[in-house]
N, C-alpha and C. Protein backbone atom coordinates (compact mmCIF):
# COMPACT_ATOMS: atom_id res chain seq x y z
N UNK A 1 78.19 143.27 79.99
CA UNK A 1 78.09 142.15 79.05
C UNK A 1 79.41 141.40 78.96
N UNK A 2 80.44 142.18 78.75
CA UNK A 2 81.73 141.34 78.86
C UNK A 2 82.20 141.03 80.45
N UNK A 3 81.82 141.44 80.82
CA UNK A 3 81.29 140.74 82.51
C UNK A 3 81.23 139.34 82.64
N UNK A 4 80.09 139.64 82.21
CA UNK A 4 79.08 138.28 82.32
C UNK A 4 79.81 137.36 81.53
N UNK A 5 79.99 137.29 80.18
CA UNK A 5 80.86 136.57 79.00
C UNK A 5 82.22 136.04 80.28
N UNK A 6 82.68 136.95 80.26
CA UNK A 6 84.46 136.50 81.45
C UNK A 6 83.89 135.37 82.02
N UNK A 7 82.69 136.05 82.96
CA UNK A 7 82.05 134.99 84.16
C UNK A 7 81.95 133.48 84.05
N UNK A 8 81.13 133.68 82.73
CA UNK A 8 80.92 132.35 82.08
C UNK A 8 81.55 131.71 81.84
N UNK A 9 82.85 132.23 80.63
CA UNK A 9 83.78 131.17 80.46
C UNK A 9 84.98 130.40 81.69
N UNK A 10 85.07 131.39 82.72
CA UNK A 10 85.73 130.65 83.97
C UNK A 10 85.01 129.91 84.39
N UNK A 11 83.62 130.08 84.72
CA UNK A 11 82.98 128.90 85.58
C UNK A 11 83.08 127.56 84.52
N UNK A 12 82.57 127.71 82.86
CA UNK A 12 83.00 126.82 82.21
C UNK A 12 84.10 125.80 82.55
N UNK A 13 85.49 126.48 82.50
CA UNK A 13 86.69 126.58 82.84
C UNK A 13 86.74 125.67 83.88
N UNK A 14 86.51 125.89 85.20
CA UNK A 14 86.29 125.30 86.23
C UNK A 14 85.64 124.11 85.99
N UNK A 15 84.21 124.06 85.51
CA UNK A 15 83.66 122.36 85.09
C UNK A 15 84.13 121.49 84.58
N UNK A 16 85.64 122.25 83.81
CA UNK A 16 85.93 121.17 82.95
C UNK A 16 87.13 120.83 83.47
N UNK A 17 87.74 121.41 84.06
CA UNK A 17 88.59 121.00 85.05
C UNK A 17 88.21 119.92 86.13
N UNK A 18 87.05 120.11 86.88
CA UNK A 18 86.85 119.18 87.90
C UNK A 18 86.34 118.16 86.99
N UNK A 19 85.73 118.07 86.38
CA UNK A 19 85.13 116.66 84.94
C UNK A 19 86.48 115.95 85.17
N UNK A 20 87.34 116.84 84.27
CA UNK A 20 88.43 115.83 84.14
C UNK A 20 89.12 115.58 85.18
N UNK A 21 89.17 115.83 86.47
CA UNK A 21 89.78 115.14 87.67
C UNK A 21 88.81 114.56 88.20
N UNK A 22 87.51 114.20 87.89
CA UNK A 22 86.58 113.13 88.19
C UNK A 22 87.16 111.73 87.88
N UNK A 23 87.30 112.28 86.32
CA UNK A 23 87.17 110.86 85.61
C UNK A 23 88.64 110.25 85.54
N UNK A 24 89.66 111.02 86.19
CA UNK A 24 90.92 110.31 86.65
C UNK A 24 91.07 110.23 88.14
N UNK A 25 89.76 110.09 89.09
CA UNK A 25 89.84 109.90 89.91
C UNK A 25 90.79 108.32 90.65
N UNK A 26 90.84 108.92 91.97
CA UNK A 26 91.60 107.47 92.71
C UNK A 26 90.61 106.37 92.28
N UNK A 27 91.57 105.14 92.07
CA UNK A 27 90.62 104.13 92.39
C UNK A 27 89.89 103.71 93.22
N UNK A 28 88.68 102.43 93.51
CA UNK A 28 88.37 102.63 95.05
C UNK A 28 89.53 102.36 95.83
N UNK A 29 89.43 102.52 96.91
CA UNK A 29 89.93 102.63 98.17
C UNK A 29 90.50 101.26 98.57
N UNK A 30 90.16 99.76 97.91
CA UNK A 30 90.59 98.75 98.76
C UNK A 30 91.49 98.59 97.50
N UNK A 31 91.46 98.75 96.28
CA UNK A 31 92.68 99.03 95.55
C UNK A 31 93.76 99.54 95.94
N UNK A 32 93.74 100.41 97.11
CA UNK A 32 94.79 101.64 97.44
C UNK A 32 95.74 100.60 98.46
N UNK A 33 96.82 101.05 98.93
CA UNK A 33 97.51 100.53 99.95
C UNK A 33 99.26 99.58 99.43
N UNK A 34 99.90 98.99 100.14
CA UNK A 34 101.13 98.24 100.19
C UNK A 34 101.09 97.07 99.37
N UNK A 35 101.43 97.03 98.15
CA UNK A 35 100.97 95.56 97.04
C UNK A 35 101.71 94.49 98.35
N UNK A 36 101.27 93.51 97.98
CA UNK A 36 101.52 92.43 99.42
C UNK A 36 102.81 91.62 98.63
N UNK A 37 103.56 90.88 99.89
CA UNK A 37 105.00 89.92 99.60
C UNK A 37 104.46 89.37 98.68
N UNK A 38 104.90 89.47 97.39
CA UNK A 38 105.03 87.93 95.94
C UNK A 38 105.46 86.39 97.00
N UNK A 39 106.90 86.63 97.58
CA UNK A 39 106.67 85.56 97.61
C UNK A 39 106.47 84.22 98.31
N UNK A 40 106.33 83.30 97.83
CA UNK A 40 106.15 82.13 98.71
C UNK A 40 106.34 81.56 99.70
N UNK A 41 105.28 81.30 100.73
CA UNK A 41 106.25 80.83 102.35
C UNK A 41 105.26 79.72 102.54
N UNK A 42 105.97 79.07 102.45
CA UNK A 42 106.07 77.05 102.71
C UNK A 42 104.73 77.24 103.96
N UNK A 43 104.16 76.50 103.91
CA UNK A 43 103.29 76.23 105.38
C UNK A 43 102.64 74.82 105.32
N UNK A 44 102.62 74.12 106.56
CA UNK A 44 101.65 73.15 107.08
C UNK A 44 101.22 72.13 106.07
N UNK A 45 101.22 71.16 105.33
CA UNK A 45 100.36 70.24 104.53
C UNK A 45 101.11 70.39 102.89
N UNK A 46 102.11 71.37 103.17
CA UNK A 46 102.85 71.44 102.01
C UNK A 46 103.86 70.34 101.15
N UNK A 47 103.90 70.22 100.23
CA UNK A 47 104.83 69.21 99.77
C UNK A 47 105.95 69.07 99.25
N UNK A 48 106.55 69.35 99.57
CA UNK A 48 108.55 69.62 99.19
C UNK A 48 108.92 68.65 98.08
N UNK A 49 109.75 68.47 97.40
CA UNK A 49 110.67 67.91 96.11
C UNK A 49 112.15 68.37 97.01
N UNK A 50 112.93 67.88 97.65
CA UNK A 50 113.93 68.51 97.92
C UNK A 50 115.43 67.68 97.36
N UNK A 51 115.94 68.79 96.57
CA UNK A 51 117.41 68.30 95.61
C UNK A 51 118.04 68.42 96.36
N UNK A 52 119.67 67.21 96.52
CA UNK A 52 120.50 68.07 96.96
C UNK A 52 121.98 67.08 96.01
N UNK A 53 122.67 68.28 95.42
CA UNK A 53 122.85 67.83 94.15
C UNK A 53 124.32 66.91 94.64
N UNK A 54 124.12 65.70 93.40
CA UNK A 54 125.57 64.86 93.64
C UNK A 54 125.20 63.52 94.99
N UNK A 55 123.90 63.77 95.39
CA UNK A 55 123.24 63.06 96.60
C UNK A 55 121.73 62.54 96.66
N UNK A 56 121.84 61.51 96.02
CA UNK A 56 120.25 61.26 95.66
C UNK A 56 119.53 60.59 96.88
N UNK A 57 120.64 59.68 97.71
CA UNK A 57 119.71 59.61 99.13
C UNK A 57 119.68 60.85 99.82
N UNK A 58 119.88 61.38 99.71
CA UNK A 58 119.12 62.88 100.50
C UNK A 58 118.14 63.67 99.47
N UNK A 59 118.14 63.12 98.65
CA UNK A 59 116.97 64.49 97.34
C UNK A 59 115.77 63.12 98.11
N UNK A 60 114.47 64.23 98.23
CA UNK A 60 113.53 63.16 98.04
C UNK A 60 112.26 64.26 98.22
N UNK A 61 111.03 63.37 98.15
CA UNK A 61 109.94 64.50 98.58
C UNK A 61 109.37 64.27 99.49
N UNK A 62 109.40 65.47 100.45
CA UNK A 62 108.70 65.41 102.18
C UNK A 62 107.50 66.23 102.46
N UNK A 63 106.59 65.99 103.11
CA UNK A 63 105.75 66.45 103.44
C UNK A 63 106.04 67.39 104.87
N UNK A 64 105.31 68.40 104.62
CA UNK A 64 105.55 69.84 105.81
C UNK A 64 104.54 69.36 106.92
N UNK A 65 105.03 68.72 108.24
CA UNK A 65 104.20 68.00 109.07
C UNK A 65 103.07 69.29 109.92
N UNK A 66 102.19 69.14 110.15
CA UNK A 66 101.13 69.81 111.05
C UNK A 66 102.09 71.10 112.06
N UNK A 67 103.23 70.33 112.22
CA UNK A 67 104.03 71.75 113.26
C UNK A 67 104.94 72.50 112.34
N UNK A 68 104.93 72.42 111.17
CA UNK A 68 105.83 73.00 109.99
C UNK A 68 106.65 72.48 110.19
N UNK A 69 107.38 71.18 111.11
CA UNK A 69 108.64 70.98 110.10
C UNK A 69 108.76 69.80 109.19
N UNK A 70 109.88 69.62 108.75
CA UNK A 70 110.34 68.26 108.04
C UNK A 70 111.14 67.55 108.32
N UNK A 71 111.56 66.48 107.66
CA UNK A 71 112.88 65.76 108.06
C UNK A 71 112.97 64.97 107.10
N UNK A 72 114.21 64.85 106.89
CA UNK A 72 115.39 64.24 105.93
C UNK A 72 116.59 63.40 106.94
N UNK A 73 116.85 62.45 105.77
CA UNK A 73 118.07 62.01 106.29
C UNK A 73 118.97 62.85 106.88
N UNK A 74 119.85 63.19 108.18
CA UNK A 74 121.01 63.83 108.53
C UNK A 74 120.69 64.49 109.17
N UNK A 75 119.15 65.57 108.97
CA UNK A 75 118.67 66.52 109.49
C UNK A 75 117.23 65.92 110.13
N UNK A 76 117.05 65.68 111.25
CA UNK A 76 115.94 65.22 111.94
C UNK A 76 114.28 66.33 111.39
N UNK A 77 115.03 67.34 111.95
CA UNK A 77 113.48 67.96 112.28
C UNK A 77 114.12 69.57 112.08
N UNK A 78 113.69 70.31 110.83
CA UNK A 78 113.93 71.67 110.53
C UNK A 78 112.40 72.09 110.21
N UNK A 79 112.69 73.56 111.11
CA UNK A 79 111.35 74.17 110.16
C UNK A 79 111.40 74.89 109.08
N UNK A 80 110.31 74.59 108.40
CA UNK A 80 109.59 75.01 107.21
C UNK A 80 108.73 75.93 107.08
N UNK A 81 107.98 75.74 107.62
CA UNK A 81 106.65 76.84 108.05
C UNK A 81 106.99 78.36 107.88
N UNK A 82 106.63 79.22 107.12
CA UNK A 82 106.85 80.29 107.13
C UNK A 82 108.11 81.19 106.45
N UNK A 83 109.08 80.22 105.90
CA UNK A 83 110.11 80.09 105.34
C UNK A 83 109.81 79.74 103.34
N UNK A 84 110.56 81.37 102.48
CA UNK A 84 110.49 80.66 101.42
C UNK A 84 111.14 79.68 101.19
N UNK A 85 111.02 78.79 99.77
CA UNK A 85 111.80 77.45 99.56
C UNK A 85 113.18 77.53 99.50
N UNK A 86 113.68 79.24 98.77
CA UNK A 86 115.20 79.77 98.85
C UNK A 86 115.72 79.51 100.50
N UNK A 87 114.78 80.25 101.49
CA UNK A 87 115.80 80.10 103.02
C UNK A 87 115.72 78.92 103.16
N UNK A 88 114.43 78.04 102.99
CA UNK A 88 114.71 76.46 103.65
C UNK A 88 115.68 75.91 102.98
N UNK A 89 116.42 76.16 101.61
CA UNK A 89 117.11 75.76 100.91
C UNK A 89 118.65 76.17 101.49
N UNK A 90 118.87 77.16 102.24
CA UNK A 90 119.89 78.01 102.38
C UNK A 90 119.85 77.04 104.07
N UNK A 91 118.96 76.89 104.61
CA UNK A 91 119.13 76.17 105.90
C UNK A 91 119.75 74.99 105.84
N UNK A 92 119.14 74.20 104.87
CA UNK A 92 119.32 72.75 104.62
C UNK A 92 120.94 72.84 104.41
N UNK A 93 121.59 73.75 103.53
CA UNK A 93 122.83 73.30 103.14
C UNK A 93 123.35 73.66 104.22
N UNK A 94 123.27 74.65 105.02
CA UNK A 94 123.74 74.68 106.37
C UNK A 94 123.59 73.64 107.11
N UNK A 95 122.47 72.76 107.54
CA UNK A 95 122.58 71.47 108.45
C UNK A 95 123.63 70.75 107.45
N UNK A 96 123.64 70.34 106.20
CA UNK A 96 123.80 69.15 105.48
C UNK A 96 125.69 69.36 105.61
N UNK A 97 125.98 70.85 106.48
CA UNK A 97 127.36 71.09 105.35
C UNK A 97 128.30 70.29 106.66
N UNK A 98 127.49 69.68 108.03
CA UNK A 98 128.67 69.58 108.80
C UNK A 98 128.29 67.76 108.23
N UNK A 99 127.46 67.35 107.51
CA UNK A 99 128.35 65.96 107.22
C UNK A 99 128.65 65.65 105.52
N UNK A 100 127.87 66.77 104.45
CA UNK A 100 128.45 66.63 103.10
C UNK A 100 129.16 68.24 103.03
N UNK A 101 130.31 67.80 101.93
CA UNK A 101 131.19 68.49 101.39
C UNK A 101 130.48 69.35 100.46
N UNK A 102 130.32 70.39 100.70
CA UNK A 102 130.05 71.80 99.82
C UNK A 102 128.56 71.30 99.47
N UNK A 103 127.41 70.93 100.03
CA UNK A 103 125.94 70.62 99.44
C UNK A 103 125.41 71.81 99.00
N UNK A 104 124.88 71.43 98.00
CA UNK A 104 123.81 72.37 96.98
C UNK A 104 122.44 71.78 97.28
N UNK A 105 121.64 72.40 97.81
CA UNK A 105 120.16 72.38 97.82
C UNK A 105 119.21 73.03 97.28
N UNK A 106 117.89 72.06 96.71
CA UNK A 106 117.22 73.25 95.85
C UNK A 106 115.84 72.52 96.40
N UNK A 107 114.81 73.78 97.18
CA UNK A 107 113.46 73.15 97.21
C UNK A 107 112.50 73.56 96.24
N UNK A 108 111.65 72.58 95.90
CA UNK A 108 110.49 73.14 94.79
C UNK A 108 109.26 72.67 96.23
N UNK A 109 108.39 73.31 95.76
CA UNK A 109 106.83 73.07 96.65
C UNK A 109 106.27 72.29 95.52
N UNK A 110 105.61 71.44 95.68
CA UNK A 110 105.04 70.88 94.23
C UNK A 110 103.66 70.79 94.60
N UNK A 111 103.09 70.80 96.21
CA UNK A 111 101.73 70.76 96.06
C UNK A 111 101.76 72.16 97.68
N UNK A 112 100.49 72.96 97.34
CA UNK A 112 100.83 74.04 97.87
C UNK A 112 99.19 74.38 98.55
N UNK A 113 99.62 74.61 100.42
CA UNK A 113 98.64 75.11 100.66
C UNK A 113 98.91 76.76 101.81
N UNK A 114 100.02 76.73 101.84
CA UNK A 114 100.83 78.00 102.44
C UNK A 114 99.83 78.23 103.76
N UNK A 115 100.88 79.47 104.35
CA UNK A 115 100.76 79.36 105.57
C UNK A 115 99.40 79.79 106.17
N UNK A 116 98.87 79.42 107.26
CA UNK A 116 97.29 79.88 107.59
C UNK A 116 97.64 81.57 107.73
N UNK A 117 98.59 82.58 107.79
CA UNK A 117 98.23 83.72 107.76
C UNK A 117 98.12 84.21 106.26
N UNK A 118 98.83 83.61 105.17
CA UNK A 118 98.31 84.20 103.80
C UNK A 118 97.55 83.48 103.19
N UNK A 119 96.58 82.80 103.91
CA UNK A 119 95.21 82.42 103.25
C UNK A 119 94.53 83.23 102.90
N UNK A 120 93.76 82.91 102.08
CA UNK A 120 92.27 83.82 101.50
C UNK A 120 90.86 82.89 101.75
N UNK A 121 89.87 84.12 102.65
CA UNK A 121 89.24 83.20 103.27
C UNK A 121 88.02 83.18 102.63
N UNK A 122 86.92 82.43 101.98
CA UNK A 122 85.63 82.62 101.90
C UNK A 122 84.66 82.32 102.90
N UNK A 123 83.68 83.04 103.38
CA UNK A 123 82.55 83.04 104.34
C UNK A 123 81.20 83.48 103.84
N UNK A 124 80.11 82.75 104.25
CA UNK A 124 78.80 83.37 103.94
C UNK A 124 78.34 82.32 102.89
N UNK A 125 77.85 82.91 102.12
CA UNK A 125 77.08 82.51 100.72
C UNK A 125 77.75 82.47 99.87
N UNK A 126 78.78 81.40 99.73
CA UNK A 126 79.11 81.27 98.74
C UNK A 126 79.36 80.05 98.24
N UNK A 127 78.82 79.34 97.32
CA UNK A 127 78.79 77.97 96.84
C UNK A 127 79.34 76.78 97.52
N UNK A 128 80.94 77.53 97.35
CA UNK A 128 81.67 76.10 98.54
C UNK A 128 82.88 76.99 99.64
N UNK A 129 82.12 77.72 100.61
CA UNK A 129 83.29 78.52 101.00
C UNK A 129 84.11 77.84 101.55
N UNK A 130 85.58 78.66 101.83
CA UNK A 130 86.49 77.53 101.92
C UNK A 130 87.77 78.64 101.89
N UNK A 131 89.01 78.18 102.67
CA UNK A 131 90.24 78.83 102.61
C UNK A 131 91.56 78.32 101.45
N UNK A 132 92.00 79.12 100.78
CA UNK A 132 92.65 79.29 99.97
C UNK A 132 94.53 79.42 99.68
N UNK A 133 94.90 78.59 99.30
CA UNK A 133 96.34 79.54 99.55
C UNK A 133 96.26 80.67 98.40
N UNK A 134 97.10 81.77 98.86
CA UNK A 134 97.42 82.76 98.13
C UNK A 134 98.06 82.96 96.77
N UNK A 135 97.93 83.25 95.98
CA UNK A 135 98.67 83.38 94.74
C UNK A 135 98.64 84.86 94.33
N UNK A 136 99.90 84.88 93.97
CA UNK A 136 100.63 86.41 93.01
C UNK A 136 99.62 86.93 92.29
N UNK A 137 99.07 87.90 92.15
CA UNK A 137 98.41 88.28 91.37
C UNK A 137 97.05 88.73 91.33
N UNK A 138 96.62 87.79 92.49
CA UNK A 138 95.12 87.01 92.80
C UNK A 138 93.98 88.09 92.73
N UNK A 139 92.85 87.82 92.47
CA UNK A 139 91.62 88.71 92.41
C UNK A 139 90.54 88.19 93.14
N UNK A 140 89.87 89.24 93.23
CA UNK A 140 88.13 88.99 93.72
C UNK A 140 87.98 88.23 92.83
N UNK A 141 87.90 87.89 91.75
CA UNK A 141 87.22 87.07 90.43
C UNK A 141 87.83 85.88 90.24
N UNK A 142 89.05 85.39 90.92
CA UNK A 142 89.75 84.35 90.80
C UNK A 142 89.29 83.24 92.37
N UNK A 143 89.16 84.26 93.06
CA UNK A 143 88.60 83.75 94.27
C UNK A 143 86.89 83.07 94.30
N UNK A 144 86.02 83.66 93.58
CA UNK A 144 85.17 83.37 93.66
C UNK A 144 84.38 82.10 92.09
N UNK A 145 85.69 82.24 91.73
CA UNK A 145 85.84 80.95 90.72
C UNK A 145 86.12 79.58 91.53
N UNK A 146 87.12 80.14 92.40
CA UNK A 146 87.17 78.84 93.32
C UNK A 146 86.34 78.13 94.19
N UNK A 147 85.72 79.16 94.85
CA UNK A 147 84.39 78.75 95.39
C UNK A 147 82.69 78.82 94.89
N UNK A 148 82.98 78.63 93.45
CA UNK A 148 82.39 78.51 92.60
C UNK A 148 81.32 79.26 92.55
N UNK A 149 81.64 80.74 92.91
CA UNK A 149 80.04 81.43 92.74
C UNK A 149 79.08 81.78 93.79
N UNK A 150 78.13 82.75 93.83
CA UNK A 150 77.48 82.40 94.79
C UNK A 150 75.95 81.78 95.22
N UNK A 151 75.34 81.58 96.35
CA UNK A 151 74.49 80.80 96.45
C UNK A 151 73.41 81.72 95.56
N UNK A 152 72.23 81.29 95.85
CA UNK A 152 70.88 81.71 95.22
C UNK A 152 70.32 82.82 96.24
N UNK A 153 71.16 82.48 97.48
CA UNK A 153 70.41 83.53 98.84
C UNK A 153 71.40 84.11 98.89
N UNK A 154 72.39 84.80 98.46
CA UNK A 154 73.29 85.44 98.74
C UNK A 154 73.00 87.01 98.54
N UNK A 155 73.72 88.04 99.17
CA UNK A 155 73.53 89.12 98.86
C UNK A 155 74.72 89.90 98.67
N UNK A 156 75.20 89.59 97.45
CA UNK A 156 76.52 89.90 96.44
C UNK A 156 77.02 90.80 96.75
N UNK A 157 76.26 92.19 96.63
CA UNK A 157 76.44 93.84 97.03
C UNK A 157 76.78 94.31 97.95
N UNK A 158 76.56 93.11 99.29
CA UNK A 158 76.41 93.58 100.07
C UNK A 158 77.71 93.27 101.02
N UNK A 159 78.38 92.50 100.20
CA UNK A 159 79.81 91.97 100.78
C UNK A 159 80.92 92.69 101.49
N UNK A 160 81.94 92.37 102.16
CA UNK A 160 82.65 92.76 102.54
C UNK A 160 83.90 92.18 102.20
N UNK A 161 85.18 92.27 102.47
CA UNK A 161 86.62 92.27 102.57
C UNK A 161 87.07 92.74 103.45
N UNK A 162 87.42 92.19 104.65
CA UNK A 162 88.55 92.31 105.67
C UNK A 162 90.12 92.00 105.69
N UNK A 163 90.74 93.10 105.68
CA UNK A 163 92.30 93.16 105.47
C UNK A 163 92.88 93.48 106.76
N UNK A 164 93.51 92.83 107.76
CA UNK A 164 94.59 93.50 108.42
C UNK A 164 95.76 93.74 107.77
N UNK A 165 95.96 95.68 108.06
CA UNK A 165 97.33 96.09 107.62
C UNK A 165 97.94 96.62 108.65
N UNK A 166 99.58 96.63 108.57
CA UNK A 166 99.90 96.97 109.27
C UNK A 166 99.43 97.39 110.92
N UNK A 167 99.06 96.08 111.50
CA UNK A 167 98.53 96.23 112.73
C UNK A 167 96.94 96.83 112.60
N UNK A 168 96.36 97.21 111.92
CA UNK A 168 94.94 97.42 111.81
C UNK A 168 93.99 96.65 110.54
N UNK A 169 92.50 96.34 111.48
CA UNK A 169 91.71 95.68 110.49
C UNK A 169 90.82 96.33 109.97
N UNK A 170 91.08 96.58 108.48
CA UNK A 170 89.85 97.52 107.55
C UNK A 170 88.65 96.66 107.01
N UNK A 171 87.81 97.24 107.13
CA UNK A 171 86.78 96.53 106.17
C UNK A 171 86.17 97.33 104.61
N UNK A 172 86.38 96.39 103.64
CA UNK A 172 85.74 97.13 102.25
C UNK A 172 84.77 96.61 101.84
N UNK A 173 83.56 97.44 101.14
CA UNK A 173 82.53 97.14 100.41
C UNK A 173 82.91 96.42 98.84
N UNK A 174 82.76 95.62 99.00
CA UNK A 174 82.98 94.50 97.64
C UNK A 174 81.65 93.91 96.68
N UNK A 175 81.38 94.60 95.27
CA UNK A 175 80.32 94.60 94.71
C UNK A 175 80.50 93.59 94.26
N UNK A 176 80.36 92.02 94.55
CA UNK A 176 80.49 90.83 94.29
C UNK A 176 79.26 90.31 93.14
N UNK A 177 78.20 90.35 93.28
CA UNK A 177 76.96 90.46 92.11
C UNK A 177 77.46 90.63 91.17
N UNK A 178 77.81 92.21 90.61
CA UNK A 178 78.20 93.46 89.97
C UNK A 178 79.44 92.66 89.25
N UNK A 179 80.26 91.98 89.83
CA UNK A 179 80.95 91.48 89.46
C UNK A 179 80.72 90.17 88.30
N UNK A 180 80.20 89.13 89.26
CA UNK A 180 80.05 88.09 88.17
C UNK A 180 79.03 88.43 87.27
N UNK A 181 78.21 89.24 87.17
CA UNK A 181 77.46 89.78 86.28
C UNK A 181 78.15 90.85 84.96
N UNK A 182 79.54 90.96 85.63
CA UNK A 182 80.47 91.44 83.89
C UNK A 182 80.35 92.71 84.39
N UNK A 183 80.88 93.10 85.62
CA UNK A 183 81.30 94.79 85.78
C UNK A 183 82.80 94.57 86.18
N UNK A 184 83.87 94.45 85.64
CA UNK A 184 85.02 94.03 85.63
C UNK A 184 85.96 94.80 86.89
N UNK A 185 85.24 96.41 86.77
CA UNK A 185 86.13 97.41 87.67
C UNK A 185 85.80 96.84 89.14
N UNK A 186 84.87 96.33 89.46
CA UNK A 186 84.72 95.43 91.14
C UNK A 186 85.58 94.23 90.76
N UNK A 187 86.65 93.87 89.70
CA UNK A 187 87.49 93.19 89.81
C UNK A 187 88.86 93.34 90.95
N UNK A 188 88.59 93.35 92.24
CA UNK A 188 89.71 94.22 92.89
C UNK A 188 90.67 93.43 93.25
N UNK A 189 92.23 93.90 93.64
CA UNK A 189 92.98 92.60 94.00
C UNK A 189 93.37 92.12 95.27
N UNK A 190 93.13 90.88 96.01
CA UNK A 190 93.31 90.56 97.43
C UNK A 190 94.20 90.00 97.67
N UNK A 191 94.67 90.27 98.97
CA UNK A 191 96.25 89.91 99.21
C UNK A 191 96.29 89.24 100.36
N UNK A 192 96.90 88.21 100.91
CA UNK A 192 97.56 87.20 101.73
C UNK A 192 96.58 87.49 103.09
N UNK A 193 95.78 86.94 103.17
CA UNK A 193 94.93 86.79 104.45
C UNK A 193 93.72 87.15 104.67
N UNK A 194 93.54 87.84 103.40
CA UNK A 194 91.85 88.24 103.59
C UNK A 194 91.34 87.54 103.65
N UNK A 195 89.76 88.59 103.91
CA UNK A 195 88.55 87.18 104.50
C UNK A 195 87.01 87.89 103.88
N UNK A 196 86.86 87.29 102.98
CA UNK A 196 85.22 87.93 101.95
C UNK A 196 84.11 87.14 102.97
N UNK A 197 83.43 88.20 103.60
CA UNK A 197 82.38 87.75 103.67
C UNK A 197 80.98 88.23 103.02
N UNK A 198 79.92 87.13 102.55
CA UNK A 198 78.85 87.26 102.03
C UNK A 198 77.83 86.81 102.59
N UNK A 199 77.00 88.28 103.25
CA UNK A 199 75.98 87.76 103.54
C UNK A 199 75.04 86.99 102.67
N UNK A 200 73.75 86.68 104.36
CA UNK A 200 72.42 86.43 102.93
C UNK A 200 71.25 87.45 102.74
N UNK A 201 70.91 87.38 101.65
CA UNK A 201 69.55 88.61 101.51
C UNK A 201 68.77 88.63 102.22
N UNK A 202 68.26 89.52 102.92
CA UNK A 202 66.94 89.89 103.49
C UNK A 202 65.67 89.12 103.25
N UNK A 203 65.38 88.82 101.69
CA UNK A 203 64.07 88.56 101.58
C UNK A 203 64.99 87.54 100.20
């Protein structure tokens, strides 16, 4: 009898142990991995504000031409592309320093579509799919605000997320439905280049 009693309360013991490492389980899996670069790298169609202080014919705002670069007075043709606004800033005073005395440069991006590798891509069924620049922070739920939702034939559940990391391409199951329907935890966060695709339903 006190056998049995011992028996019981360990296996107890045990259930409640694995319970509670259930319910602090890992998150899913496309949660898991390397939080991606914060920050900003200038690309293609971008729009510069560029200061350069004590020098107002050289401050002006340039557009990031189709081959990433720009040009300013003094400096013909620098690239941009792929460069935050700090290095293009740190370049510029380097070209600017062999004809102004000690230049200070400061770039702002004021209209922003960054580089085609940290886009975020929409595909499939989704209202207005369409590529994205990246932002800090960004979510499944912020993404699909942008492309406003999905169609009527779409099959939400059935989605995917493609990430290349580090030299390999994963694919994740993304409960997109589940989502705009107010299940918050398929709120997951996507980083600089993914690509959601949504099929369409079967029937």
């Amino acid at each position: 009898m006190v056998q049995n009693r011992f028996f019981l309360t360990w296996v107890l013991a045990i259930l409640a142990v694995c319970f509670v490492a259930g319910c602090a389980s890992a998150p899913p899996k496309v949660l898991q991995g390397q939080a991606p670069d914060s920050a900003y790298r200038i690309g293609p169609g971008d729009q510069l504000q560029i200061y350069v202080r004590n020098n107002p014919d050289l401050s002006m705002s340039v557009p990031v031409r189709p081959d990433g670069k720009i040009s300013i007075p003094l400096v013909q043709s620098m690239q941009a592309s792929d460069k935050t606004p700090k290095q293009l800033a740190s370049d510029l005073q380097n070209a600017l320093s062999a004809y102004v005395r000690d230049p200070r440069v400061t770039v702002i991006v004021t209209q922003f579509h960054g580089t085609y590798a940290d886009q975020v891509r929409v595909v499939g069924e989704a209202t207005r799919p369409q590529s994205m620049p990246y932002r800090t922070g960004m979510t499944l739920l912020d993404v699909m605000i942008n492309v406003g939702g999905l169609t009527q034939f779409a099959a939400g559940n059935r989605a995917k997320l493609v990430r290349h990391e580090n030299g390999q391409t994963k694919t994740f199951n993304v409960d997109i439905q589940d989502l705009l329907n107010g299940d918050i935890k398929d709120n997951v966060p996507v980083h600089p280049g993914d690509v959601i695709i949504i099929p369409r339903t079967y029937f």
